[in-house]
Structure formats: structure tokens, C-alpha cells
PDB file of N, CA and C in Angstrom:
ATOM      1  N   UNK A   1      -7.840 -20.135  39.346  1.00  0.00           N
ATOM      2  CA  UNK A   1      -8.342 -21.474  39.099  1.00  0.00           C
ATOM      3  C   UNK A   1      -8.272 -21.748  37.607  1.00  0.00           C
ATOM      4  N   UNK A   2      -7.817 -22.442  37.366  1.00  0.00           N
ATOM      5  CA  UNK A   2      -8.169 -23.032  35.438  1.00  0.00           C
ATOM      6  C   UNK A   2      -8.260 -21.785  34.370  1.00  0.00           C
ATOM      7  N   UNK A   3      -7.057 -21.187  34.571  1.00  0.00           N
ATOM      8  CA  UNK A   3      -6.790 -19.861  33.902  1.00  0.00           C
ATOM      9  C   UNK A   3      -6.706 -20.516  32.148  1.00  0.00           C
ATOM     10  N   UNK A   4      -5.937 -21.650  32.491  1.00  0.00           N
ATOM     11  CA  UNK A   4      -5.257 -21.674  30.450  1.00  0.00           C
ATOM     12  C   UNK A   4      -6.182 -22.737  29.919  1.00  0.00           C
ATOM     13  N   UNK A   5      -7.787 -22.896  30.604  1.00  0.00           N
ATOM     14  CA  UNK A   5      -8.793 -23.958  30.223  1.00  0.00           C
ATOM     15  C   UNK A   5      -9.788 -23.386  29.145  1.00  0.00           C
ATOM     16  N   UNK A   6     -10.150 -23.661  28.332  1.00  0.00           N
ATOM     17  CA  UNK A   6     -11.006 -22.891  27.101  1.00  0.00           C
ATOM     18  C   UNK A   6     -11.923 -24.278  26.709  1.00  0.00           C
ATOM     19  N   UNK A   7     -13.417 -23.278  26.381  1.00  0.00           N
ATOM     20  CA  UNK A   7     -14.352 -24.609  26.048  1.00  0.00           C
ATOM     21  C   UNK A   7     -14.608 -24.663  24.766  1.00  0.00           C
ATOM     22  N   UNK A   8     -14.635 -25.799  24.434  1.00  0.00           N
ATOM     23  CA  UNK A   8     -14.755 -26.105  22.993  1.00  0.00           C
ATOM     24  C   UNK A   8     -15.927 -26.869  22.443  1.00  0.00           C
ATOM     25  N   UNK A   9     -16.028 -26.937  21.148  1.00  0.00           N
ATOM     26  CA  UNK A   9     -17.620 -27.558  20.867  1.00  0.00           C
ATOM     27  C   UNK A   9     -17.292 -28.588  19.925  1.00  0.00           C
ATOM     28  N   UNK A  10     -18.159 -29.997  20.159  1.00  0.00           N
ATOM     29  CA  UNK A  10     -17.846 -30.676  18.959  1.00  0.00           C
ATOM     30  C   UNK A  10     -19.015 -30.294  18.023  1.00  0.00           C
ATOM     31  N   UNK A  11     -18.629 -30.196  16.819  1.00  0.00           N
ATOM     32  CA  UNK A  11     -19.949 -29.706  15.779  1.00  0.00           C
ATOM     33  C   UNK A  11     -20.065 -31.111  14.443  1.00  0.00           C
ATOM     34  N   UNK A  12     -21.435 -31.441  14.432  1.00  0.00           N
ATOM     35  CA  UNK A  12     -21.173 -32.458  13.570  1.00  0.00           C
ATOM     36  C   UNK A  12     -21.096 -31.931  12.198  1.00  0.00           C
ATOM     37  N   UNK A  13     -20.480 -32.986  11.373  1.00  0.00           N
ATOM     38  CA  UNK A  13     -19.633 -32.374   9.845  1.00  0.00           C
ATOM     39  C   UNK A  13     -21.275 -32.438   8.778  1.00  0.00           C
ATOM     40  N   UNK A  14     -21.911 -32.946   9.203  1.00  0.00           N
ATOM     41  CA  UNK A  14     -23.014 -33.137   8.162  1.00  0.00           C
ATOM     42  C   UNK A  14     -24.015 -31.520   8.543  1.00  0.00           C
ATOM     43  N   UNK A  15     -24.310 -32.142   9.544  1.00  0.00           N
ATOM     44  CA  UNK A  15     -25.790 -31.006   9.765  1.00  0.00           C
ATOM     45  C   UNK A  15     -25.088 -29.752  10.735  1.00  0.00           C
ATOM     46  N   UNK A  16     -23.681 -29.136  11.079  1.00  0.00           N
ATOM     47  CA  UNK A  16     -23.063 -28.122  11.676  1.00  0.00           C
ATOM     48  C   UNK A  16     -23.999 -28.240  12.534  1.00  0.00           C
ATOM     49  N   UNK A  17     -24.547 -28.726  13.409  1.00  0.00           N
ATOM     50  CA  UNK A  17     -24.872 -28.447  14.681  1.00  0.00           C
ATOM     51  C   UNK A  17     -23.914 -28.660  16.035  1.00  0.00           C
ATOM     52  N   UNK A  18     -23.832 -28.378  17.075  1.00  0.00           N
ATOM     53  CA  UNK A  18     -22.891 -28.081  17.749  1.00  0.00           C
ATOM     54  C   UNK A  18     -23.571 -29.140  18.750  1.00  0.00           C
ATOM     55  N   UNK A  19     -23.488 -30.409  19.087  1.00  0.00           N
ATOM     56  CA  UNK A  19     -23.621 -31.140  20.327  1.00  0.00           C
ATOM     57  C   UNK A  19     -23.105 -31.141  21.473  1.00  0.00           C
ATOM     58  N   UNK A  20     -21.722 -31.395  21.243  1.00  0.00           N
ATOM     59  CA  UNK A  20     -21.287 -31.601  22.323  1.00  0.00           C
ATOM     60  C   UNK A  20     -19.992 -30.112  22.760  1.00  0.00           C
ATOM     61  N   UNK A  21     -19.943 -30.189  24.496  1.00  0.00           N
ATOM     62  CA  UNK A  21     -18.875 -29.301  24.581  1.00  0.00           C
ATOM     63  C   UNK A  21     -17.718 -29.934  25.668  1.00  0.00           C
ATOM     64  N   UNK A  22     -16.415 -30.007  25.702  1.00  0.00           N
ATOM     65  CA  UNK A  22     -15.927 -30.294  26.466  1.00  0.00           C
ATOM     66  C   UNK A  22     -14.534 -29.007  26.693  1.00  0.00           C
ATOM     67  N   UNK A  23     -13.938 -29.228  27.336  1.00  0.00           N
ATOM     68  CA  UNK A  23     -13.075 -28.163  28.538  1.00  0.00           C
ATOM     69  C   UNK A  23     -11.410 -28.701  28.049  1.00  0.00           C
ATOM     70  N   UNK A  24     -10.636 -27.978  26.957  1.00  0.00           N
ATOM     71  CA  UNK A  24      -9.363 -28.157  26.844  1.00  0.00           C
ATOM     72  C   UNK A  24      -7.930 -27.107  27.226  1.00  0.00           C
ATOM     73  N   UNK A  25      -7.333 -27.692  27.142  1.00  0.00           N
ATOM     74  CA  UNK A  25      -5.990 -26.862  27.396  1.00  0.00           C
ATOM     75  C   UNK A  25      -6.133 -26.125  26.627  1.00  0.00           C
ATOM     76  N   UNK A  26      -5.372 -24.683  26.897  1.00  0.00           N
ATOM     77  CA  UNK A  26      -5.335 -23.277  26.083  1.00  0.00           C
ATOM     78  C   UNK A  26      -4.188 -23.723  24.828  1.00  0.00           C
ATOM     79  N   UNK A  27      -2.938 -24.569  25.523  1.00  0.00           N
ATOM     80  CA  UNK A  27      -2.026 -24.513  24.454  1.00  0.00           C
ATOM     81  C   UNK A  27      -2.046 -25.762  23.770  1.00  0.00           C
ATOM     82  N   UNK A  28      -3.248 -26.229  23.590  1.00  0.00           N
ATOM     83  CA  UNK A  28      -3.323 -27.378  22.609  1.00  0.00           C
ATOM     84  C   UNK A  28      -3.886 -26.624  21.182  1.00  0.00           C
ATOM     85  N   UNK A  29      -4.141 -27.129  19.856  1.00  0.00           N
ATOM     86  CA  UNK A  29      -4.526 -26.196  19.104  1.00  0.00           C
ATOM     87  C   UNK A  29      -5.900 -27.028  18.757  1.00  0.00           C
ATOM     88  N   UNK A  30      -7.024 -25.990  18.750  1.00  0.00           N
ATOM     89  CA  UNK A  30      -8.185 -26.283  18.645  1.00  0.00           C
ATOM     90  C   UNK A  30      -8.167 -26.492  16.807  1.00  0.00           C
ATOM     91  N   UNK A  31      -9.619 -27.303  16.504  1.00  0.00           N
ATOM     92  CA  UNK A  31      -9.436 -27.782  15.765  1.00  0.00           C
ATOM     93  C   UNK A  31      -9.129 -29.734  15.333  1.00  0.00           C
ATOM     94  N   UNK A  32      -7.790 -29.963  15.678  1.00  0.00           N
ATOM     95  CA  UNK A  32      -7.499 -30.908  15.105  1.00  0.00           C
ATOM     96  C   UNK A  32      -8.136 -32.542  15.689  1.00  0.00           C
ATOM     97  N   UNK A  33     -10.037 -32.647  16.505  1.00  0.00           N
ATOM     98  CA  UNK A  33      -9.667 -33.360  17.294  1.00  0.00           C
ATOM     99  C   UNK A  33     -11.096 -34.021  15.775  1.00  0.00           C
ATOM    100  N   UNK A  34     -11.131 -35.091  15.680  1.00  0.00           N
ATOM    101  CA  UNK A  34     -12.374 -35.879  14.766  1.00  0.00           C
ATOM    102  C   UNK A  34     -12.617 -37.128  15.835  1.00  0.00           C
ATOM    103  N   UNK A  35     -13.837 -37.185  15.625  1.00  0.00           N
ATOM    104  CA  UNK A  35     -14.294 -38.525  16.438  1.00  0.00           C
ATOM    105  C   UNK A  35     -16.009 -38.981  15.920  1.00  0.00           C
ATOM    106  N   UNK A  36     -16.405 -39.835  16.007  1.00  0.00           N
ATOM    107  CA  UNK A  36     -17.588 -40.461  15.763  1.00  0.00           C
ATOM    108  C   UNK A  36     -18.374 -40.108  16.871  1.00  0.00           C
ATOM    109  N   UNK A  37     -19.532 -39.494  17.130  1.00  0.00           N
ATOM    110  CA  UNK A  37     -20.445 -39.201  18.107  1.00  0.00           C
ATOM    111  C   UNK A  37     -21.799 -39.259  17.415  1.00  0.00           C
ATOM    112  N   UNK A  38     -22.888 -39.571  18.282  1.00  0.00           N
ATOM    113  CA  UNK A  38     -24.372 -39.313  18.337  1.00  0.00           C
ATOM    114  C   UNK A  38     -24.643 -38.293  17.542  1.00  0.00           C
ATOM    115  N   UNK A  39     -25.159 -37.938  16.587  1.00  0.00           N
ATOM    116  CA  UNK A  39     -26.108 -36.703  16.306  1.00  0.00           C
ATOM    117  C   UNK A  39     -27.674 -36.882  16.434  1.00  0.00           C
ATOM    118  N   UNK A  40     -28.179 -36.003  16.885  1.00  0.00           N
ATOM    119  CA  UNK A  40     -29.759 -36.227  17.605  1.00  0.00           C
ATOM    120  C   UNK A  40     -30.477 -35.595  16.370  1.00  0.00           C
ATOM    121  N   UNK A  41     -29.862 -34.661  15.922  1.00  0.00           N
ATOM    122  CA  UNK A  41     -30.605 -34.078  14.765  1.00  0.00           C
ATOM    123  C   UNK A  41     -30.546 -35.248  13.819  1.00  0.00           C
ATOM    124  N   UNK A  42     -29.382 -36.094  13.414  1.00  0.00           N
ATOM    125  CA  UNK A  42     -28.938 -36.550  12.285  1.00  0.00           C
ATOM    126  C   UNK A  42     -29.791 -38.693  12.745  1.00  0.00           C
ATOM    127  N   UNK A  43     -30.122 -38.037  13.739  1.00  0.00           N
ATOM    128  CA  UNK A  43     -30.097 -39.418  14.523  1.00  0.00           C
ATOM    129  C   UNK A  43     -29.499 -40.587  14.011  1.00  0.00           C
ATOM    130  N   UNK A  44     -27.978 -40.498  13.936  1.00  0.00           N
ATOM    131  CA  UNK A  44     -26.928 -41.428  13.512  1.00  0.00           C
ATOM    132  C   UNK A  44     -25.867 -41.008  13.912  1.00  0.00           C
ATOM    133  N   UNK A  45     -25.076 -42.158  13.960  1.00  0.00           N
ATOM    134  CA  UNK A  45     -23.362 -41.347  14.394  1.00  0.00           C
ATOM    135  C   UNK A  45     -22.491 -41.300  13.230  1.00  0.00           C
ATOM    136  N   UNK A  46     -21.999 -40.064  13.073  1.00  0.00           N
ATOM    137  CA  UNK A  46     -21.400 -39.239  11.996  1.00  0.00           C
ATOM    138  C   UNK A  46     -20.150 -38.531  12.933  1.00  0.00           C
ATOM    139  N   UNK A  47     -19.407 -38.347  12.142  1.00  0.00           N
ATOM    140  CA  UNK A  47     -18.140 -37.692  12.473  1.00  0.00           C
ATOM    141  C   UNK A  47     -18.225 -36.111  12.873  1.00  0.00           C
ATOM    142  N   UNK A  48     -17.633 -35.719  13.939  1.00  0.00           N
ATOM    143  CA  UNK A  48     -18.110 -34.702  14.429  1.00  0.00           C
ATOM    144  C   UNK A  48     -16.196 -33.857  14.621  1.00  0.00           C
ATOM    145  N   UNK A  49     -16.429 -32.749  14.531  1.00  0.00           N
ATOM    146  CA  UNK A  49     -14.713 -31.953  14.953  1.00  0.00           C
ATOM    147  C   UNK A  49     -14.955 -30.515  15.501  1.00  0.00           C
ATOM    148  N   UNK A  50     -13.409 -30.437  15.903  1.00  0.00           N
ATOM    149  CA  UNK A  50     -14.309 -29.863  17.240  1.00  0.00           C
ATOM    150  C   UNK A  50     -13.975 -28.267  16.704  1.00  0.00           C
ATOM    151  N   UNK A  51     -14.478 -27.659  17.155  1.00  0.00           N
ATOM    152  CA  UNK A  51     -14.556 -25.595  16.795  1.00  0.00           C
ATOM    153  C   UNK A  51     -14.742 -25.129  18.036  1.00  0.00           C
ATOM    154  N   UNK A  52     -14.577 -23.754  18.041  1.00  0.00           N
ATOM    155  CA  UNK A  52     -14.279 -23.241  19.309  1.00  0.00           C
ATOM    156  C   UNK A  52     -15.779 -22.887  19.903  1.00  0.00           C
TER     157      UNK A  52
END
């Protein structure tokens, strides 16, 4: 089942906390994804990228 699937974390760039996690392809390269999300700690949306 979902052998080449690996989970990944988005971590926000201000306060490194790790919010969110979502489920990517093995042969994509982790790393390169940036996006604007919620931070609960930061309670604002700040740019978040993703780490393994």
C-alpha cells in the first residue's frame, strides 16, 4: 500500500514550530514547498515550509 508516500511537516519560519503535516511523494524533493498558514502559537499567518 503507499510504499513511496513519506510525511512531512509544515514548520512555521518565525516561531519553528511544526503545525501542520501532510503525506507526499517519496520522489518529490522535500523542502521546496512555502505557503502562508495559521500559526496558533504566532496567532497570525506567517509563512510556513515544509521539513521532514
Amino acid at each position: 500500500m503507499a510504499k513511496n508516500r513519506v510525511t512531512s511537516h509544515l514548520m512555521c519560519e518565525d516561531c519553528k514550530e511544526k503545525n501542520y503535516t501532510q503525506v507526499v511523494n517519496k520522489k518529490r524533493s522535500i523542502g521546496s514547498l512555502k505557503m502562508k498558514k495559521y500559526c496558533s502559537r504566532c496567532r497570525k499567518h506567517q509563512p510556513h515550509k515544509e521539513t521532514k
